[in-house]
Structure formats: C-alpha cells, structure tokens
N, C-alpha and C. Protein backbone atom coordinates (compact mmCIF):
# COMPACT_ATOMS: atom_id res chain seq x y z
N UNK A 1 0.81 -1.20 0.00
CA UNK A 1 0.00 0.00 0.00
C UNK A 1 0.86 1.27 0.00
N UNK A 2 1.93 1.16 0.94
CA UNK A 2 2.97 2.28 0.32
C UNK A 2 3.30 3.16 -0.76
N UNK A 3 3.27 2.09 -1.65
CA UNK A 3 3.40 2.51 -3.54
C UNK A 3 2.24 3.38 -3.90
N UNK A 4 1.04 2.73 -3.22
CA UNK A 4 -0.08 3.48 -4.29
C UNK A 4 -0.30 4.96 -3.36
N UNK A 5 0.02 4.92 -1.94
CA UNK A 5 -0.16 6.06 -1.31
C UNK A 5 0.75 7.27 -1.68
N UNK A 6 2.00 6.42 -2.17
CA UNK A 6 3.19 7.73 -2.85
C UNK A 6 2.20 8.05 -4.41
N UNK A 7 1.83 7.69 -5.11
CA UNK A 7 1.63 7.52 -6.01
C UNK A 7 0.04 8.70 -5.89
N UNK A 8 -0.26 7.92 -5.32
CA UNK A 8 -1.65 8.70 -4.89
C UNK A 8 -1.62 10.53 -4.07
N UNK A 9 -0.61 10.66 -3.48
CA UNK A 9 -0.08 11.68 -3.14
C UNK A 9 0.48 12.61 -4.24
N UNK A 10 0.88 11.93 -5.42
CA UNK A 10 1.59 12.70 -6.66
C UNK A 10 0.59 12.68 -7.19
N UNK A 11 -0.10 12.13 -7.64
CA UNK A 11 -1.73 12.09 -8.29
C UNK A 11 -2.22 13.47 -7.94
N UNK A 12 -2.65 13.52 -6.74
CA UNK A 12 -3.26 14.81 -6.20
C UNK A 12 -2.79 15.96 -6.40
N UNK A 13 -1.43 16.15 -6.19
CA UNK A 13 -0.72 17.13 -6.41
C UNK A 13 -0.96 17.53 -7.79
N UNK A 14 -0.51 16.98 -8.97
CA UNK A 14 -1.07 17.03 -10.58
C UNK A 14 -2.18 17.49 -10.32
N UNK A 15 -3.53 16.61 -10.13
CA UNK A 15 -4.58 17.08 -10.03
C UNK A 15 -5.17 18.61 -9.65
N UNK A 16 -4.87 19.10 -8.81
CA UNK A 16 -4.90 19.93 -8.13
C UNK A 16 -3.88 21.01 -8.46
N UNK A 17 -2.87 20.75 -9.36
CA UNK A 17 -1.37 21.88 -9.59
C UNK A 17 -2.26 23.05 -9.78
N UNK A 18 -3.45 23.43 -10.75
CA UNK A 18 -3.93 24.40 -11.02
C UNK A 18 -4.73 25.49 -10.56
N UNK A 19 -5.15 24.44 -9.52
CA UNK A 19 -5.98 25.33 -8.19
C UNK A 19 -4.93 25.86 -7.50
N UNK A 20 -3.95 25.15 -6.94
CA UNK A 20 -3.00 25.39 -5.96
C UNK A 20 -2.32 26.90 -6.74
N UNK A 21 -2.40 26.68 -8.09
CA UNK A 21 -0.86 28.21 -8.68
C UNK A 21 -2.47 28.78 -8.55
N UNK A 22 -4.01 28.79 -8.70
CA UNK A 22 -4.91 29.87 -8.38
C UNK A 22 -4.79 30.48 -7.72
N UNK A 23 -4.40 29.49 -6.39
CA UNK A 23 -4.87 30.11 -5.01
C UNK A 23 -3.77 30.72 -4.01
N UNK A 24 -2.78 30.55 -4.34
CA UNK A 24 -1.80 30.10 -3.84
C UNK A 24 -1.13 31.46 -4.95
N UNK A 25 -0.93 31.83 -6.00
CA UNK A 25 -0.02 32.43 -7.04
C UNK A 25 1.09 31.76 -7.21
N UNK A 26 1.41 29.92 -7.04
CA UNK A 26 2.31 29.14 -7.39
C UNK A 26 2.99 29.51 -8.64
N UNK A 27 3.17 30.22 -9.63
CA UNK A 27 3.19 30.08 -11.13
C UNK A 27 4.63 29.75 -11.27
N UNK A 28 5.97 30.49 -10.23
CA UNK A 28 7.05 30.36 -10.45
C UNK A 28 7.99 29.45 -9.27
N UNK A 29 6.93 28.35 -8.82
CA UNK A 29 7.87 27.56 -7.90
C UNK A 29 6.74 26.27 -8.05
N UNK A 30 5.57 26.26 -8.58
CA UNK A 30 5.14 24.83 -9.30
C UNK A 30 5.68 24.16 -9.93
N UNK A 31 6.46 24.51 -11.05
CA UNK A 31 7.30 23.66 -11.70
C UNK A 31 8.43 23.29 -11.29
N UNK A 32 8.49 23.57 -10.36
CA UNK A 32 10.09 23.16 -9.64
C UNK A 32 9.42 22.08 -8.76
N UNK A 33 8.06 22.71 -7.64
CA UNK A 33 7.62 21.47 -7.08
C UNK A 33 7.29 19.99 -7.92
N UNK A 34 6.47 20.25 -8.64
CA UNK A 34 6.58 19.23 -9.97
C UNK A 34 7.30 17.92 -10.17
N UNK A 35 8.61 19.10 -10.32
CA UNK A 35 9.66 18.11 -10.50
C UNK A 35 10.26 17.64 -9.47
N UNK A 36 10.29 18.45 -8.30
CA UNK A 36 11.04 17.49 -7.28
C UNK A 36 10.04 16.10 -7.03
N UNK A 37 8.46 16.86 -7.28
CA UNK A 37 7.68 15.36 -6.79
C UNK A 37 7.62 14.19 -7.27
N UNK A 38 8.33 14.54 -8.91
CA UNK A 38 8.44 13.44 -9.76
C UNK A 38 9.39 12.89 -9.90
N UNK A 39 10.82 13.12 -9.54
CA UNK A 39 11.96 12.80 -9.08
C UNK A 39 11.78 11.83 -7.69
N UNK A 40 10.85 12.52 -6.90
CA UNK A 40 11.10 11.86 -5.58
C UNK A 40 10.16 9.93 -6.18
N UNK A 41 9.02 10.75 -6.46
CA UNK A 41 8.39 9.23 -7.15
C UNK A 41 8.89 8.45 -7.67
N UNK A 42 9.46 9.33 -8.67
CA UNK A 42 10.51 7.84 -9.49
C UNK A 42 11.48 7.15 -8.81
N UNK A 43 12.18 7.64 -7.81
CA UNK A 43 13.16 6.93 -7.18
C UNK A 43 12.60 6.16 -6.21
N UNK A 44 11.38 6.39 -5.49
CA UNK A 44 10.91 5.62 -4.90
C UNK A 44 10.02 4.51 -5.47
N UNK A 45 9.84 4.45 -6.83
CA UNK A 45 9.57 3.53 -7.45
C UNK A 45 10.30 2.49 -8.62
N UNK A 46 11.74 3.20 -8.89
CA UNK A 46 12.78 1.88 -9.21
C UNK A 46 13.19 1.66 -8.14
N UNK A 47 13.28 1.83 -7.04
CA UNK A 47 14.00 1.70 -5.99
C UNK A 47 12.93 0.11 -5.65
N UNK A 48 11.30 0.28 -5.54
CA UNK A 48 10.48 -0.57 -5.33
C UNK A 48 10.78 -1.57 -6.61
N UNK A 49 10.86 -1.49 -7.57
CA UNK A 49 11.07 -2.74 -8.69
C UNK A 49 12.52 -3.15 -8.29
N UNK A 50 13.74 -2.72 -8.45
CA UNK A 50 14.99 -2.91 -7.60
C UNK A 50 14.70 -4.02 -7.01
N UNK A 51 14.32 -3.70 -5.67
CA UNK A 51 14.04 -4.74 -4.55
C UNK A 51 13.02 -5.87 -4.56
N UNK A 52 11.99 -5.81 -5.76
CA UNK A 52 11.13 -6.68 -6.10
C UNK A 52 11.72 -7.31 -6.50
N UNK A 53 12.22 -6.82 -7.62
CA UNK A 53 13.28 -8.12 -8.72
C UNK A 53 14.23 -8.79 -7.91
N UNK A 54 15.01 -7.88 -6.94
CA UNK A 54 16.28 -8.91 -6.81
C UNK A 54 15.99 -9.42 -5.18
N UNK A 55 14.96 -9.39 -4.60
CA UNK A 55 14.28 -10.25 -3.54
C UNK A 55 13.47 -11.35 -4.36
N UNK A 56 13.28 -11.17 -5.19
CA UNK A 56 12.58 -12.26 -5.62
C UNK A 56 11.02 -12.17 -4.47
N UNK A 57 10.59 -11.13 -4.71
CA UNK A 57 8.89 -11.09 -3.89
C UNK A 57 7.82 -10.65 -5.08
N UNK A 58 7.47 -11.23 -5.67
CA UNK A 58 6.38 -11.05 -6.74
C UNK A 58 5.28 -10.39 -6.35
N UNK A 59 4.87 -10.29 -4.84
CA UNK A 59 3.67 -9.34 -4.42
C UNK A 59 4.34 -7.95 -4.71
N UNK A 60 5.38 -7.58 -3.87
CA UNK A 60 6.02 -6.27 -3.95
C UNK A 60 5.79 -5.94 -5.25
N UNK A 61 6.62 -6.48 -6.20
CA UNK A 61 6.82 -6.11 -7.29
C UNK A 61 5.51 -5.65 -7.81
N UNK A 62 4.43 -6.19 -8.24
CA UNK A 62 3.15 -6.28 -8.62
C UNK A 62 2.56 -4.75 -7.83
N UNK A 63 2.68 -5.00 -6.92
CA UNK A 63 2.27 -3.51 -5.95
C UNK A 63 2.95 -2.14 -6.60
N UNK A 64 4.18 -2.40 -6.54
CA UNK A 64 5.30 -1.20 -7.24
C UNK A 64 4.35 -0.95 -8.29
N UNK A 65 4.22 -2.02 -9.53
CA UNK A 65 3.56 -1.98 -10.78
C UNK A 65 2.19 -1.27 -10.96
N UNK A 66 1.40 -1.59 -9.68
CA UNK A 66 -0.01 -1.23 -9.65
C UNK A 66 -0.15 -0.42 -9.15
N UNK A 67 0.10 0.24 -8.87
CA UNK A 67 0.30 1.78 -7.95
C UNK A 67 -0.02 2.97 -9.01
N UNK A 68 1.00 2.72 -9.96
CA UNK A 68 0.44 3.81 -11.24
C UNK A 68 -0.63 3.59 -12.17
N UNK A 69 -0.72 2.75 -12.48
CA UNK A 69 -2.19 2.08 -12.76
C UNK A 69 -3.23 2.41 -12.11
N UNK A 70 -3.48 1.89 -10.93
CA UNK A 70 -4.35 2.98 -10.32
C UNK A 70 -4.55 3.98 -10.12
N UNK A 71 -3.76 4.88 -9.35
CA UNK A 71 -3.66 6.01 -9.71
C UNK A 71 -4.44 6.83 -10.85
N UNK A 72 -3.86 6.92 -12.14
CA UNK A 72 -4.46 6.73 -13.15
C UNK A 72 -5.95 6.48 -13.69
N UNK A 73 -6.07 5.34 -12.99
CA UNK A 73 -7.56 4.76 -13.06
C UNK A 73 -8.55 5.33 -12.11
N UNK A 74 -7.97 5.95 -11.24
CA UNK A 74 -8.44 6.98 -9.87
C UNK A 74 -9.24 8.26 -10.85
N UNK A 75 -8.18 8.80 -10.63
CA UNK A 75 -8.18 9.89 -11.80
C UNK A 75 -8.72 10.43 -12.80
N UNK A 76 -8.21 9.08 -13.81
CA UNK A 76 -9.21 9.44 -15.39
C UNK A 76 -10.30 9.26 -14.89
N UNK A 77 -10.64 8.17 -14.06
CA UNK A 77 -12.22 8.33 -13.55
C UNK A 77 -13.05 9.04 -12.94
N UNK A 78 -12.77 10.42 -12.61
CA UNK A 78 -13.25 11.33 -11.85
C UNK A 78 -12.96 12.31 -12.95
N UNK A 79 -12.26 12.46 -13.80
CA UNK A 79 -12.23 13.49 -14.94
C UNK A 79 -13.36 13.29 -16.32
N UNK A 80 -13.27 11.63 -15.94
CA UNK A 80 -14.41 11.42 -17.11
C UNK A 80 -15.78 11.91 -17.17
N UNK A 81 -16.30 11.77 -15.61
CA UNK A 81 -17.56 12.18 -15.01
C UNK A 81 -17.76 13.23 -14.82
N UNK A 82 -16.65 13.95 -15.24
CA UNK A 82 -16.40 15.78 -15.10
C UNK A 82 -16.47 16.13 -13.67
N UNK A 83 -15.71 15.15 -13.06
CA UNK A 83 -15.25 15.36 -11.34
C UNK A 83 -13.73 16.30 -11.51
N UNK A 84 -13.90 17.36 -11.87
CA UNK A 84 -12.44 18.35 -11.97
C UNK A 84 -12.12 19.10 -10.54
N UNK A 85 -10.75 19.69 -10.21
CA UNK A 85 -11.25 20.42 -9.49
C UNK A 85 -12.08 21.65 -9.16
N UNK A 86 -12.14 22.29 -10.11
CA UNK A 86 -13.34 23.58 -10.63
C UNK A 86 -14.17 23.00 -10.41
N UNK A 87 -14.47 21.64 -10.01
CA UNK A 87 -15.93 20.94 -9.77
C UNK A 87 -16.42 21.08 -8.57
N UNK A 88 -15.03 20.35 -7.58
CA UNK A 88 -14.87 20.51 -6.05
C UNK A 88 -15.04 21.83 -5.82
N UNK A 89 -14.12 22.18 -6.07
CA UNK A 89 -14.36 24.13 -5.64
C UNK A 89 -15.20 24.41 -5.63
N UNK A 90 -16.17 24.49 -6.51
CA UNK A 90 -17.70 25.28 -6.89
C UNK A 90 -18.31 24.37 -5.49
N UNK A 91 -18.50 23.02 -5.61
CA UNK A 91 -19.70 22.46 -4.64
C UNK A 91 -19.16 22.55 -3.18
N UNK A 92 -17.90 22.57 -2.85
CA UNK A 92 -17.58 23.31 -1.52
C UNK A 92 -17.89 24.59 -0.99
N UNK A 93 -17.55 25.99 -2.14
CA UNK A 93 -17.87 27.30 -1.84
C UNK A 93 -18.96 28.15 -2.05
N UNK A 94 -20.07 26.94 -2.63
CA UNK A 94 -21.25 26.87 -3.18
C UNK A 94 -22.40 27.84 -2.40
N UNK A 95 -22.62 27.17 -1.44
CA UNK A 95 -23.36 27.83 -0.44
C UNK A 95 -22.91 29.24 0.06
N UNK A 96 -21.78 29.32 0.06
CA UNK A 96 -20.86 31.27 0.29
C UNK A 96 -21.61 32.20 -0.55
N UNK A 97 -21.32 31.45 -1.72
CA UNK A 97 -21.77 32.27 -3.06
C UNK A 97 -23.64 32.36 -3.14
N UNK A 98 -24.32 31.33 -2.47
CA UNK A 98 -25.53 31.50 -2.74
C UNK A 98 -26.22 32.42 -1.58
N UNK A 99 -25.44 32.64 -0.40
CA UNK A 99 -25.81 33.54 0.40
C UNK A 99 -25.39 35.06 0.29
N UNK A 100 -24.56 35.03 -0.83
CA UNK A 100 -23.96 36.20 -1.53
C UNK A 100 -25.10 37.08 -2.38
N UNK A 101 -25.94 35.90 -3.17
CA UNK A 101 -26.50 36.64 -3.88
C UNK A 101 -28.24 36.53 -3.39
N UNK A 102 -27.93 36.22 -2.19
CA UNK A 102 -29.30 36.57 -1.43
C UNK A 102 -29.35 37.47 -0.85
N UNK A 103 -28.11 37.91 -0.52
CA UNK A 103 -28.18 39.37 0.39
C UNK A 103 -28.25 40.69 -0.71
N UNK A 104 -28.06 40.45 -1.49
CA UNK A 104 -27.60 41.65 -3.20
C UNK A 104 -29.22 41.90 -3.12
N UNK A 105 -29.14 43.59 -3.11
CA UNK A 105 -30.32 44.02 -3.18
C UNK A 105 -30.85 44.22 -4.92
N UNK A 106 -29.53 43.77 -5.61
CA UNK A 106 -29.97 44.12 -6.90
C UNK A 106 -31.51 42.81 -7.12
N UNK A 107 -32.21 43.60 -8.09
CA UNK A 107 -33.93 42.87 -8.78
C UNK A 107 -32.87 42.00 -9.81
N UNK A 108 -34.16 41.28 -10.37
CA UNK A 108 -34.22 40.08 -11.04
C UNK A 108 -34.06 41.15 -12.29
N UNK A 109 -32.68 40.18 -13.35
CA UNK A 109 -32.46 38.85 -13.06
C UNK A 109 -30.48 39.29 -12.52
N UNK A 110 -30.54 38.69 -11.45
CA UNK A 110 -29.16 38.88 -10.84
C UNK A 110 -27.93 38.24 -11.70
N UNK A 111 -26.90 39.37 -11.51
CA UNK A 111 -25.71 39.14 -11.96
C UNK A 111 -24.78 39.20 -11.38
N UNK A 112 -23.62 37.96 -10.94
CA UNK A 112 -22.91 38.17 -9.68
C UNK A 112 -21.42 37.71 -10.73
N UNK A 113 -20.12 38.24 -10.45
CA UNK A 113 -19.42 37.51 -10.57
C UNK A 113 -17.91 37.53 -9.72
N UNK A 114 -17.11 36.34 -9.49
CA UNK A 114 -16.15 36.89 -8.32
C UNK A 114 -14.97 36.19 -9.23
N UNK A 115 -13.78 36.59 -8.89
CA UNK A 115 -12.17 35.85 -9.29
C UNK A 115 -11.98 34.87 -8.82
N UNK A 116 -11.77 33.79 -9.77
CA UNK A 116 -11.12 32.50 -9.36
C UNK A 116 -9.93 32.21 -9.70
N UNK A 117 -9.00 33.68 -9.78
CA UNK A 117 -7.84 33.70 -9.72
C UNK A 117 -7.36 33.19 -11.00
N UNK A 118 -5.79 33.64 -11.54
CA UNK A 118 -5.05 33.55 -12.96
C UNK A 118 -3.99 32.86 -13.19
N UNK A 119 -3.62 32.09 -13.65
CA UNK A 119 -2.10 31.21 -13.86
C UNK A 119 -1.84 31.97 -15.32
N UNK A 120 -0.67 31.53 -15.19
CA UNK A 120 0.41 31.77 -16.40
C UNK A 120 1.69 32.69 -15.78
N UNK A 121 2.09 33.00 -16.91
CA UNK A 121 3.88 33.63 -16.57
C UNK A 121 4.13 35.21 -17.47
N UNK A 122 5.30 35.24 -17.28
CA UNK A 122 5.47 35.51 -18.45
C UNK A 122 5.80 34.98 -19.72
N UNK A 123 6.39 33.74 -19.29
CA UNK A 123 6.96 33.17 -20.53
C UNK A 123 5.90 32.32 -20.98
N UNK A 124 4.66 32.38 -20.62
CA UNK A 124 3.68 31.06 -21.14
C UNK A 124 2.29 32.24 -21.37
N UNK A 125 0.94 30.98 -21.36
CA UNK A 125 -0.09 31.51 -22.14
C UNK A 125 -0.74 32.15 -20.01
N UNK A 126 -1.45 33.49 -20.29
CA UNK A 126 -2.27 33.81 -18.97
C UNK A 126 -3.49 33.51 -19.30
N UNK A 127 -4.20 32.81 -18.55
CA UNK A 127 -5.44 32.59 -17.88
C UNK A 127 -6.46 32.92 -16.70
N UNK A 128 -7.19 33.71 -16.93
CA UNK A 128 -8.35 34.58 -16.11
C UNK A 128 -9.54 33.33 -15.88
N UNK A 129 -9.61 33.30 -14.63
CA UNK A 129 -10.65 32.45 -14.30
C UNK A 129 -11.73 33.08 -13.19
N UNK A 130 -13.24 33.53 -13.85
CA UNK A 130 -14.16 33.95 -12.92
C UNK A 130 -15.83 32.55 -13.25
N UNK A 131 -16.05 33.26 -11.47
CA UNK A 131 -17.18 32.20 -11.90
C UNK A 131 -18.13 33.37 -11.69
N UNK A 132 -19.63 33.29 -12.58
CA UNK A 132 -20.65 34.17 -13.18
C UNK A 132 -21.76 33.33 -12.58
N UNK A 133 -22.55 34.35 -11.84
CA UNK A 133 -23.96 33.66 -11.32
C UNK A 133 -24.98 34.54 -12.38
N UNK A 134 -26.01 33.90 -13.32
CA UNK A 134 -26.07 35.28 -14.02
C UNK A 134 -27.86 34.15 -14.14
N UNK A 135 -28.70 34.78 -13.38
CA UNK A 135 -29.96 34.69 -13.48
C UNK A 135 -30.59 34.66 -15.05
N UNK A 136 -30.32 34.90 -15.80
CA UNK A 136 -30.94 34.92 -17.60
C UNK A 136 -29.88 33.88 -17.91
N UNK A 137 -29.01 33.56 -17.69
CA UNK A 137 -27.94 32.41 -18.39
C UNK A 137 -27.12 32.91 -19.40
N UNK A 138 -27.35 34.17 -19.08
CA UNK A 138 -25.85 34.64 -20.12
C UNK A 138 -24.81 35.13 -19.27
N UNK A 139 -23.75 34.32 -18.98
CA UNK A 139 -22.85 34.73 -18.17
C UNK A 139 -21.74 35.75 -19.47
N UNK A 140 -21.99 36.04 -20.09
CA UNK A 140 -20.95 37.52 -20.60
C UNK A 140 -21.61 38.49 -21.18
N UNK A 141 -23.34 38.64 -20.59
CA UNK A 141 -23.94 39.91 -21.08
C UNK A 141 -23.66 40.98 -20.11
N UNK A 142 -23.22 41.96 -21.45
CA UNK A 142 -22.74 43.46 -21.18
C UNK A 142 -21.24 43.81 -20.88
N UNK A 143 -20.35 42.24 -21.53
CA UNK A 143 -18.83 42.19 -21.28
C UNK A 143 -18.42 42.71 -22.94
N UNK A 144 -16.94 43.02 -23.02
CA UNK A 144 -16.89 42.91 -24.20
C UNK A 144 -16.71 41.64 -25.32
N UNK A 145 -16.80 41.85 -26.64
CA UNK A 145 -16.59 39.67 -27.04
C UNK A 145 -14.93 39.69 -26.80
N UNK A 146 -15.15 38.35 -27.14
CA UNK A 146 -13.50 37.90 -26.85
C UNK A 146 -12.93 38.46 -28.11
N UNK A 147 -13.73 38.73 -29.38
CA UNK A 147 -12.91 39.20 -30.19
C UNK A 147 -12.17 40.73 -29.83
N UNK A 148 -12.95 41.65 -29.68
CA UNK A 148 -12.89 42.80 -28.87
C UNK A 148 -11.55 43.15 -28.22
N UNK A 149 -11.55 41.62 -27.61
CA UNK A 149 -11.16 42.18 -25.84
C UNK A 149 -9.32 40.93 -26.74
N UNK A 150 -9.38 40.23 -27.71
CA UNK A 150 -8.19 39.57 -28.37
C UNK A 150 -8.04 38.39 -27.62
N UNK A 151 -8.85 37.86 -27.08
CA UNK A 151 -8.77 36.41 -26.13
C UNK A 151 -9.62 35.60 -26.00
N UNK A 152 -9.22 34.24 -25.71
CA UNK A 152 -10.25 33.09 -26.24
C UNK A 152 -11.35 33.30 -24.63
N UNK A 153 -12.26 33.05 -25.24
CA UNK A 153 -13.07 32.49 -23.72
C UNK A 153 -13.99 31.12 -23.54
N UNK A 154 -13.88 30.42 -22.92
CA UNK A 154 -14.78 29.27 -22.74
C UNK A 154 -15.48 29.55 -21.47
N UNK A 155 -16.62 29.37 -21.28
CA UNK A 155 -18.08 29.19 -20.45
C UNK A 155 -18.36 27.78 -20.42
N UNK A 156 -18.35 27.61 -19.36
CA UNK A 156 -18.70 26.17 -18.29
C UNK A 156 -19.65 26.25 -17.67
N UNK A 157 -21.37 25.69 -18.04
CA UNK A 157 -22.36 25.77 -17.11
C UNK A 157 -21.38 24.64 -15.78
N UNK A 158 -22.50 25.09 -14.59
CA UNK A 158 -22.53 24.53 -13.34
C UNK A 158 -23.26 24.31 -12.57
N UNK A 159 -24.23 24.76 -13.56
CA UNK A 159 -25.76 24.35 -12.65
C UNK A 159 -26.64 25.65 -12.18
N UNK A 160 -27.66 25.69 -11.96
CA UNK A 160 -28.18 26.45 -11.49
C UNK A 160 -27.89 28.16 -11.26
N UNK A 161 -27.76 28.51 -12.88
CA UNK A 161 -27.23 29.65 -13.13
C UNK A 161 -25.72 30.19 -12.77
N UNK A 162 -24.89 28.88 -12.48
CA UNK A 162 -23.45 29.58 -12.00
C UNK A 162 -22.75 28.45 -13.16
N UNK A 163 -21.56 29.57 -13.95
CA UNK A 163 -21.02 29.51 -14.96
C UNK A 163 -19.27 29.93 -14.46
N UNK A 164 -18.65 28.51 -15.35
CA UNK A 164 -17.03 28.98 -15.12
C UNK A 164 -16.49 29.67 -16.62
N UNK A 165 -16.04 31.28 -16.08
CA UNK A 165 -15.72 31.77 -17.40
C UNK A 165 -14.07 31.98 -17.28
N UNK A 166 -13.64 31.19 -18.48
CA UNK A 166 -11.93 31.14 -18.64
C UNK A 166 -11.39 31.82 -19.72
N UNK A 167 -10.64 32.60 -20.09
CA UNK A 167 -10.08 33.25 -20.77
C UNK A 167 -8.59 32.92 -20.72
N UNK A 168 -8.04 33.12 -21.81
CA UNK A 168 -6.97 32.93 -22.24
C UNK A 168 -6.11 34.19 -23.08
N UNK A 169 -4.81 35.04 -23.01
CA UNK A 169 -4.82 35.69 -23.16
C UNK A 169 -2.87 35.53 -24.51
C-alpha cells in the first residue's frame, strides 16, 4: 500500500497543480515542485522494482507496478464524469456564493461575478478564471466579445445559473 499512497499523493498534487498556482499564485515555484515530486516518485519507485526483482517477492513487485495504474484509473475516472477540481471548488464554496447573492439588493435577473484567480507567466499563455452567477444564463452579457477584448473564452455551465468563465490571453 505504500506505492499506491506515494503515487496517490503525486496524483493529487497534478490534479490539483492548477488550483494550488490559483490560489496560492504558485506560477514560479510549481514547476520546480513538480519536479522534485516526480523525481522523488521515481526513485521511490525503481528503488520498489529494484528490490522486487532482486528479492525475488512477486507481491512487492506487482504492488510497485499497480500503484500507477491505479492512480491513473483513480483519476481518469473522476475526470471522465467531469469530477475536476473547478468541480470541487464550486460544490464546496457553493453555499458562500448562494448567500452572496441573497443578500444583493440588486432585482431580477441577478448578476454576480467573483475571481477564481489567474495562472500563467510571463513566458507562457495567462489565464483569467471567474465564476458568473447570471440569473438569464448569459454569463458575458454586457462584457466585451472575446474578439474585442483579443482572447479566447470558454463558459462552463454549473448548474443552477453559475457559470465557469476562462479566458486565455
């Protein structure tokens, strides 16, 4: 169980790299974490085949083996179902936001939107991430278009009038 818990620990980390440089402004010491985590994994996993092979223990070994496999299978399976973290986030801070726009004296139809924070560098692509509570379902009425404004945007319903809007710059 060792294997899949290292394994499973680097899993998360990936998973999650993008929230973490959100929330966090990781942009210029993620990739260094990255790599130390993948360095540390790998050595702790020839190190596990190493000792499989030349103990001659076929469980070990098999464990070493299955660790990333799962992992993996963890994973893609929660991405397939559109279990992302922008998924978690939203249904954790969910209720914040819905008492947000109960207190807004603005009339129907309400338009709320807050920062879900930006990755990129300088040397790479920037990304603007807000989420849009927008009562009519147009989360970019009265913004400018992306042509306008020179940047891609994708809109992510989320249910019940709350929309993830990403831009790319």
């Amino acid at each position: 169980m060792f294997h899949f818990y290292v394994w499973l620990a680097f899993g998360t980390l990936v998973y999650l790299s993008d929230q973490l440089d959100r929330l966090l402004d990781l942009s210029l010491i993620l990739p260094l974490l990255l790599l130390v985590a993948t360095a540390t994994v790998a050595i702790i996993s020839l190190t596990g085949i190493v000792r499989g092979l030349r103990g001659d223990q076929p469980k070990a070994l098999a464990s070493v083996l299955c660790a990333p496999v799962l992992t993996l299978a963890l994973f893609g399976g929660l991405l397939k179902f559109h279990i992302d973290p922008d998924w978690i986030r939203f249904q954790i801070v969910r209720p914040w936001y819905l008492k947000q726009i109960a207190k807004s004296p603005e009339s129907s139809p309400k338009h709320h939107q807050w920062n879900w924070g930006e990755t990129g560098s300088a040397i790479g692509p920037n990304f603007f991430h807000r989420l849009v509570y927008d009562e009519s379902d147009a989360p970019l009425r009265g913004q400018p278009s992306a042509k306008e404004l020179n940047i891609s945007i994708d809109v992510r319903p989320l249910g019940n009038h709350f929309f993830l809007v990403t831009g790319s710059r």
